[in-house]
Protein backbone atom coordinates (compact mmCIF):
# COMPACT_ATOMS: atom_id res chain seq x y z
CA UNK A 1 108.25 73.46 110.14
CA UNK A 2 108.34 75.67 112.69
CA UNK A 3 108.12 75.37 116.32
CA UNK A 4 107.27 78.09 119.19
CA UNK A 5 110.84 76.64 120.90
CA UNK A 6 112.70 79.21 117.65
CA UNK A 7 111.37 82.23 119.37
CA UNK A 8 114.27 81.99 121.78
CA UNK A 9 116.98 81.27 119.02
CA UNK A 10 115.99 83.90 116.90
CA UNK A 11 119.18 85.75 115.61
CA UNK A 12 118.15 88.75 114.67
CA UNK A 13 116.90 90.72 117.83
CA UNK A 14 117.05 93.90 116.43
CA UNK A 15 114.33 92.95 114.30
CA UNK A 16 112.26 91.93 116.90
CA UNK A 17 109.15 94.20 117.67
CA UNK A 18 107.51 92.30 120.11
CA UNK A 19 107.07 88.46 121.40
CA UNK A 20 106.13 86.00 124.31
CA UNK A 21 106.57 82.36 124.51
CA UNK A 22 103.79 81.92 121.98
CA UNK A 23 104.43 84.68 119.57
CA UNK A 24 106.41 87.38 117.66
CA UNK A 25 106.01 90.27 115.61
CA UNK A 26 109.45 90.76 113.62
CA UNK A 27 110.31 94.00 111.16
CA UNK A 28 111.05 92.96 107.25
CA UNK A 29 114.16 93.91 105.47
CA UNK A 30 114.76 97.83 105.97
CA UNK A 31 113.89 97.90 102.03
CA UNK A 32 110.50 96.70 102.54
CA UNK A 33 109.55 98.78 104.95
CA UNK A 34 107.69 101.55 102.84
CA UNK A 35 105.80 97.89 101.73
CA UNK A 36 105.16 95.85 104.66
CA UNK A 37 105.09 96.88 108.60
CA UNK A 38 105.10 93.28 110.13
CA UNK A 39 105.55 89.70 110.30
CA UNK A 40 103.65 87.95 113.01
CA UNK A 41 104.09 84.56 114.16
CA UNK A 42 101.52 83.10 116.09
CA UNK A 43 102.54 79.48 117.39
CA UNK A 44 99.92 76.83 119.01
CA UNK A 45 96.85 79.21 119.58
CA UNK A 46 93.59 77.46 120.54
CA UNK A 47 90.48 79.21 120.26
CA UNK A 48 87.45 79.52 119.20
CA UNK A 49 86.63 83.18 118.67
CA UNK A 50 90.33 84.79 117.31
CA UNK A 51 89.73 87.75 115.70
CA UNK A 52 91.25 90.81 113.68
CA UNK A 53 89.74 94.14 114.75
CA UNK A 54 89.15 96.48 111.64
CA UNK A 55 92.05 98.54 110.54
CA UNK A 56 93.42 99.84 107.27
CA UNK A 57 95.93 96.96 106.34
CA UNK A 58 95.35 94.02 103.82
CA UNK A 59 97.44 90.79 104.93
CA UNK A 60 98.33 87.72 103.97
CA UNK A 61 97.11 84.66 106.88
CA UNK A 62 98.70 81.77 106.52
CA UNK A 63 97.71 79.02 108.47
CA UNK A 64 101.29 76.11 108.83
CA UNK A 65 99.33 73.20 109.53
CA UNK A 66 97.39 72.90 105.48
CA UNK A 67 99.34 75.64 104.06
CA UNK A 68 96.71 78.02 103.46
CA UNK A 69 97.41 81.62 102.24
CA UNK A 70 94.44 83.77 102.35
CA UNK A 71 94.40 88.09 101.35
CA UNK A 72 92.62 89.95 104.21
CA UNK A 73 91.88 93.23 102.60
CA UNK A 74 91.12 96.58 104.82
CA UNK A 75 88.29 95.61 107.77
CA UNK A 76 85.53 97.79 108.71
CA UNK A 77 84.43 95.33 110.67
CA UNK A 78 85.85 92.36 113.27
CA UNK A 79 86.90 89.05 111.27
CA UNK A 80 87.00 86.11 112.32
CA UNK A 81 90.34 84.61 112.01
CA UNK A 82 90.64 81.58 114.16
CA UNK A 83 90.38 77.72 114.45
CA UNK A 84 89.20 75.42 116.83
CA UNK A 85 92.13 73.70 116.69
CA UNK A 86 96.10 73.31 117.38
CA UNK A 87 97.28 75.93 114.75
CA UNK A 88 100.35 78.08 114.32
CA UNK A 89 99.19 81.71 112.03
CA UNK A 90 102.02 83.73 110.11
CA UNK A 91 100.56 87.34 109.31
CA UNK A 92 102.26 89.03 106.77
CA UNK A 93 100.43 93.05 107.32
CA UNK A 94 101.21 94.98 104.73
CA UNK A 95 101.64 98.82 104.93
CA UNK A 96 98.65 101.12 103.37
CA UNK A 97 99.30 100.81 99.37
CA UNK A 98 101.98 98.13 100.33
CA UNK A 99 99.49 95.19 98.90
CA UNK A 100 98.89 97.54 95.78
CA UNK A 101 102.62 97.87 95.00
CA UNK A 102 102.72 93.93 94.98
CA UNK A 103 100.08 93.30 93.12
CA UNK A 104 98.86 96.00 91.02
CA UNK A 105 95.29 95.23 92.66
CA UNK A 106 93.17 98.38 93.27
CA UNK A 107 92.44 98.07 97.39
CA UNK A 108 88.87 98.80 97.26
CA UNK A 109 88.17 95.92 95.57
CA UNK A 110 89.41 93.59 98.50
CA UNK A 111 87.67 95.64 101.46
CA UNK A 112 86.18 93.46 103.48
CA UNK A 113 86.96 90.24 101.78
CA UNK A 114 88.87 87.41 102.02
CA UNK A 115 90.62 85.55 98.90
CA UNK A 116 92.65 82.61 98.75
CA UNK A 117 96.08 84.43 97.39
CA UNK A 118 96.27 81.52 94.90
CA UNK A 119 93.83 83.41 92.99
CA UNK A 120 95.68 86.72 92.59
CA UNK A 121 99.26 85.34 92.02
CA UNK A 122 99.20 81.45 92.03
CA UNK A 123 102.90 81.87 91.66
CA UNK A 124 103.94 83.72 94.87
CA UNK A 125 101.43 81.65 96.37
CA UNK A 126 103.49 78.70 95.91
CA UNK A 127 107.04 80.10 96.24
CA UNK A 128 105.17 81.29 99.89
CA UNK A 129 103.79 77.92 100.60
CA UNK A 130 106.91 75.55 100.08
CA UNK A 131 108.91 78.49 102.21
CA UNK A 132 106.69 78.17 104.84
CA UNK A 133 106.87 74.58 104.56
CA UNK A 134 110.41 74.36 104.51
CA UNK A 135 111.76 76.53 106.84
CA UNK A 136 113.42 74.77 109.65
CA UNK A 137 113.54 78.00 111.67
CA UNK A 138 112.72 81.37 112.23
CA UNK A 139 115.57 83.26 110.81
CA UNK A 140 114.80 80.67 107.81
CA UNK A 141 111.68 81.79 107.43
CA UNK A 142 112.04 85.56 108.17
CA UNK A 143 115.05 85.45 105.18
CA UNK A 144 112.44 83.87 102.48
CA UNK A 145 109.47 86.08 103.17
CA UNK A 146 112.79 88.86 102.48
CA UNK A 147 113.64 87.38 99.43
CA UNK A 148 110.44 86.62 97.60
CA UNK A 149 109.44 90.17 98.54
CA UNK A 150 112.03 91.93 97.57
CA UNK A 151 112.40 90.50 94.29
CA UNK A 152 108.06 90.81 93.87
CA UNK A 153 107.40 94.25 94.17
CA UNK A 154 105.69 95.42 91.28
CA UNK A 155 105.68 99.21 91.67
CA UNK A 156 106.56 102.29 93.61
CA UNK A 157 104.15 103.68 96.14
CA UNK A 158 102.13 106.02 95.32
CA UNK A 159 104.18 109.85 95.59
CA UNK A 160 101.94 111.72 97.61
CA UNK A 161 100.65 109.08 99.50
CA UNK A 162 103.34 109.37 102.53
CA UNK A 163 102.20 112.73 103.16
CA UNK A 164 98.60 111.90 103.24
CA UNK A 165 99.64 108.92 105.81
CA UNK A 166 101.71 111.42 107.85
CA UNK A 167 99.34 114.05 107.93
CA UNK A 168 96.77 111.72 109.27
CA UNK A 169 98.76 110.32 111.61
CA UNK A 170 99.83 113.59 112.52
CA UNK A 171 96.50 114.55 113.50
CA UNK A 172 95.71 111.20 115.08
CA UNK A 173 92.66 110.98 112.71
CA UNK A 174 91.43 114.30 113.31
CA UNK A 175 91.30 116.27 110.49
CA UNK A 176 88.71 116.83 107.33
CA UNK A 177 88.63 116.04 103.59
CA UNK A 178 88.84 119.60 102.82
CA UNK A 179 91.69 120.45 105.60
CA UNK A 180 93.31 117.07 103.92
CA UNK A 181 93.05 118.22 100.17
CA UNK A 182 94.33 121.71 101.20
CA UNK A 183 97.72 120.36 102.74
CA UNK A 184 98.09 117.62 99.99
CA UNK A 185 97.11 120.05 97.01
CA UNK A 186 94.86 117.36 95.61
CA UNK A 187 91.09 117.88 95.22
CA UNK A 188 88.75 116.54 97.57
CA UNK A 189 87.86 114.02 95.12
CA UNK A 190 90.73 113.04 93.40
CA UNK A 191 92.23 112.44 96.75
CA UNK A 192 89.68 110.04 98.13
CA UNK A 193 90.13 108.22 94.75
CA UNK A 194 93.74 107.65 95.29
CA UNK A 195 93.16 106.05 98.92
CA UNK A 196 90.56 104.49 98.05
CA UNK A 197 92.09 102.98 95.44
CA UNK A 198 95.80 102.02 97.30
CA UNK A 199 93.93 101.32 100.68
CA UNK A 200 90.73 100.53 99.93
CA UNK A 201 88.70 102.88 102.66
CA UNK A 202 87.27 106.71 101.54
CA UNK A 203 89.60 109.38 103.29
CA UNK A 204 86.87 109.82 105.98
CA UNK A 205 86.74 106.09 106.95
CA UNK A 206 90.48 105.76 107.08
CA UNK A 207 90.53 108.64 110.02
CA UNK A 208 88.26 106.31 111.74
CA UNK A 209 90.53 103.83 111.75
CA UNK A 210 93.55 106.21 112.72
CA UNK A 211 91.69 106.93 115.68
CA UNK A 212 90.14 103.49 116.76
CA UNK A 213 93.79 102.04 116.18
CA UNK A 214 95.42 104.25 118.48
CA UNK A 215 92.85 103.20 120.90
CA UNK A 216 92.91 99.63 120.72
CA UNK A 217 96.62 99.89 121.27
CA UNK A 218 96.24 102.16 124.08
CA UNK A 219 94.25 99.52 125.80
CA UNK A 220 96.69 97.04 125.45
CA UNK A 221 98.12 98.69 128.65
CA UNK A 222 95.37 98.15 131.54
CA UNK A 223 96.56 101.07 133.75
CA UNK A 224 94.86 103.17 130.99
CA UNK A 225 91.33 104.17 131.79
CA UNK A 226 88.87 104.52 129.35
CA UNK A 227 88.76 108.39 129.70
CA UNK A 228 92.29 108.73 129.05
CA UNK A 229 92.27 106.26 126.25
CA UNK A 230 89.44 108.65 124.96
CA UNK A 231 91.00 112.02 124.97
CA UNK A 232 94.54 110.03 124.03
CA UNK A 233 92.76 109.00 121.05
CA UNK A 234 91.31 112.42 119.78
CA UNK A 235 88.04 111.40 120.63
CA UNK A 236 85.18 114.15 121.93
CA UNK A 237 84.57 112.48 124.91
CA UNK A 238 84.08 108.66 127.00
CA UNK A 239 80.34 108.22 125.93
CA UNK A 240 81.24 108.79 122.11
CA UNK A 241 85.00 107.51 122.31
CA UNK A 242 82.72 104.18 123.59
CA UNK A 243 79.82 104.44 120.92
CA UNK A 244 82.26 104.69 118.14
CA UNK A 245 84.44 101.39 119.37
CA UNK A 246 81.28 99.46 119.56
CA UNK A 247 79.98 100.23 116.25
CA UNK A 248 83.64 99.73 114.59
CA UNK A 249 84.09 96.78 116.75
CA UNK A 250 80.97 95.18 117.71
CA UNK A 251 82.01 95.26 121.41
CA UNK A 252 83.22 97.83 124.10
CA UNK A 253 86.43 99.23 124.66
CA UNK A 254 85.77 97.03 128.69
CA UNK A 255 84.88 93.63 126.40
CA UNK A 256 87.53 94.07 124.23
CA UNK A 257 89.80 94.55 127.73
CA UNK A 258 88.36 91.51 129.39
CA UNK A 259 88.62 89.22 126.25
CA UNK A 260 92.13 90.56 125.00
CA UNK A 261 93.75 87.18 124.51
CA UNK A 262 91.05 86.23 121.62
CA UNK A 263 91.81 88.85 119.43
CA UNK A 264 95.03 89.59 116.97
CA UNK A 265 96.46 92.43 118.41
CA UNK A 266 98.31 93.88 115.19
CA UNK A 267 101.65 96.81 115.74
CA UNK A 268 100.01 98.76 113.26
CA UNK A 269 101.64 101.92 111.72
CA UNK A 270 102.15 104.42 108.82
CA UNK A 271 105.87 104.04 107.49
């Protein structure tokens, strides 16, 4: 078991993207990069209301106290996430197409849902479970998740799919099917296919979340105003910069300020 007192011992700084005294988001092996972006560890949270904010990454929630590994496919919506209790989470967030490479599993069939991972690959499942429960430590636990991954990976990402990512990203969001298809050399429709398919969202949808990503990071830093945030973003303006965050996230960019603490605040990123 593991205890929020590791944090501190961890070996391996350099993999450390960010923590506190009650959490940490740590970088995989350097070959599972292209596969995963994160491991968080989120010790002794109590709340009522924790929630993931929609974004373009299936995961893998496992809660320490029963063991229980549940998929998180791509949100277009906020999900509820949390306990009312004592709990320690590890999130596992895969990169776009990383959960396809593991499992073969065609992304748009897990948007919006969760599934207990037991039902996808009861074996992994298991090999993840008694890891979890064994680990005495971080670095213990960090080094399994390593292993099991690196000798579970089904398949090679997709070619052009790094491209597509990049050019999005590139753009912050802000760019069309057609400008998209022209750059990648795919039609319009075969392209949507293929992210649909390895992420689970239509090309349009995943700009969305490109843009509403880079904002909900932005305003993890409160000297940023919502009109910077806005234009920082790619977004027309404030009034549609807000519209768009509350219909994506059922709240305003100020509630989402106010109420930071209750929601899982992912390091999300293209590789």
């Amino acid at each position: 078991m593991i205890y929020n007192k590791d944090i501190q011992s961890f070996g391996k700084k350099h993999r450390i993207l960010q923590q506190d005294y009650d959490y940490m988001y740590l970088l995989p092996h350097p070959q599972l990069r292209e596969y995963i972006s994160h491991y968080s560890i989120t010790f002794d949270f109590i709340s009522d209301n924790y929630i993931m904010m929609p974004n373009y990454n299936t995961s893998l929630v496992i809660t320490t106290r029963n063991l229980n590994i549940n998929v998180i496919g791509s949100t277009t919506m906020p999900y509820f996430i949390g306990s009312d209790t004592c709990e320690t989470f590890v999130i596992i967030v895969f990169q776009p197409a990383g959960f396809y490479a593991l499992t073969g599993i065609p992304q748009d069939e897990l948007i919006d849902r969760t599934i207990p991972f037991e039902s996808i690959d009861p074996i992994l499942c298991k090999l993840l479970s008694d890891r979890v429960d064994k680990a005495k430590n971080i670095n213990e636990l960090v080094m399994a998740f390593d292993t099991l991954f690196l000798s579970n990976l089904n398949m090679c990402c997709h070619p052009q799919l790094k491209a597509i990512f990049q050019n999005i990203s590139d753009c912050g969001g802000n760019t069309s099917l057609r400008k998209l298809s022209n750059e990648i050399h795919y039609s319009e429709r075969h392209l949507n296919r293929v992210i649909q398919k390895h992420v689970g969202v239509s090309a349009k949808y995943l700009s969305r979340l490109v843009r509403i990503n880079k904002a909900l990071n932005l305003l993890k830093d409160c000297n940023n105003n919502i009109t910077f945030v806005s234009e920082a973003a790619g977004f027309h303006d404030s009034s549609h910069f807000i519209r768009e965050f509350k219909l994506l996230c059922g709240i305003t960019p100020l509630e989402y300020c106010n109420n930071m603490s209750n929601f899982y605040s992912a390091i999300i990123d293209f590789f």
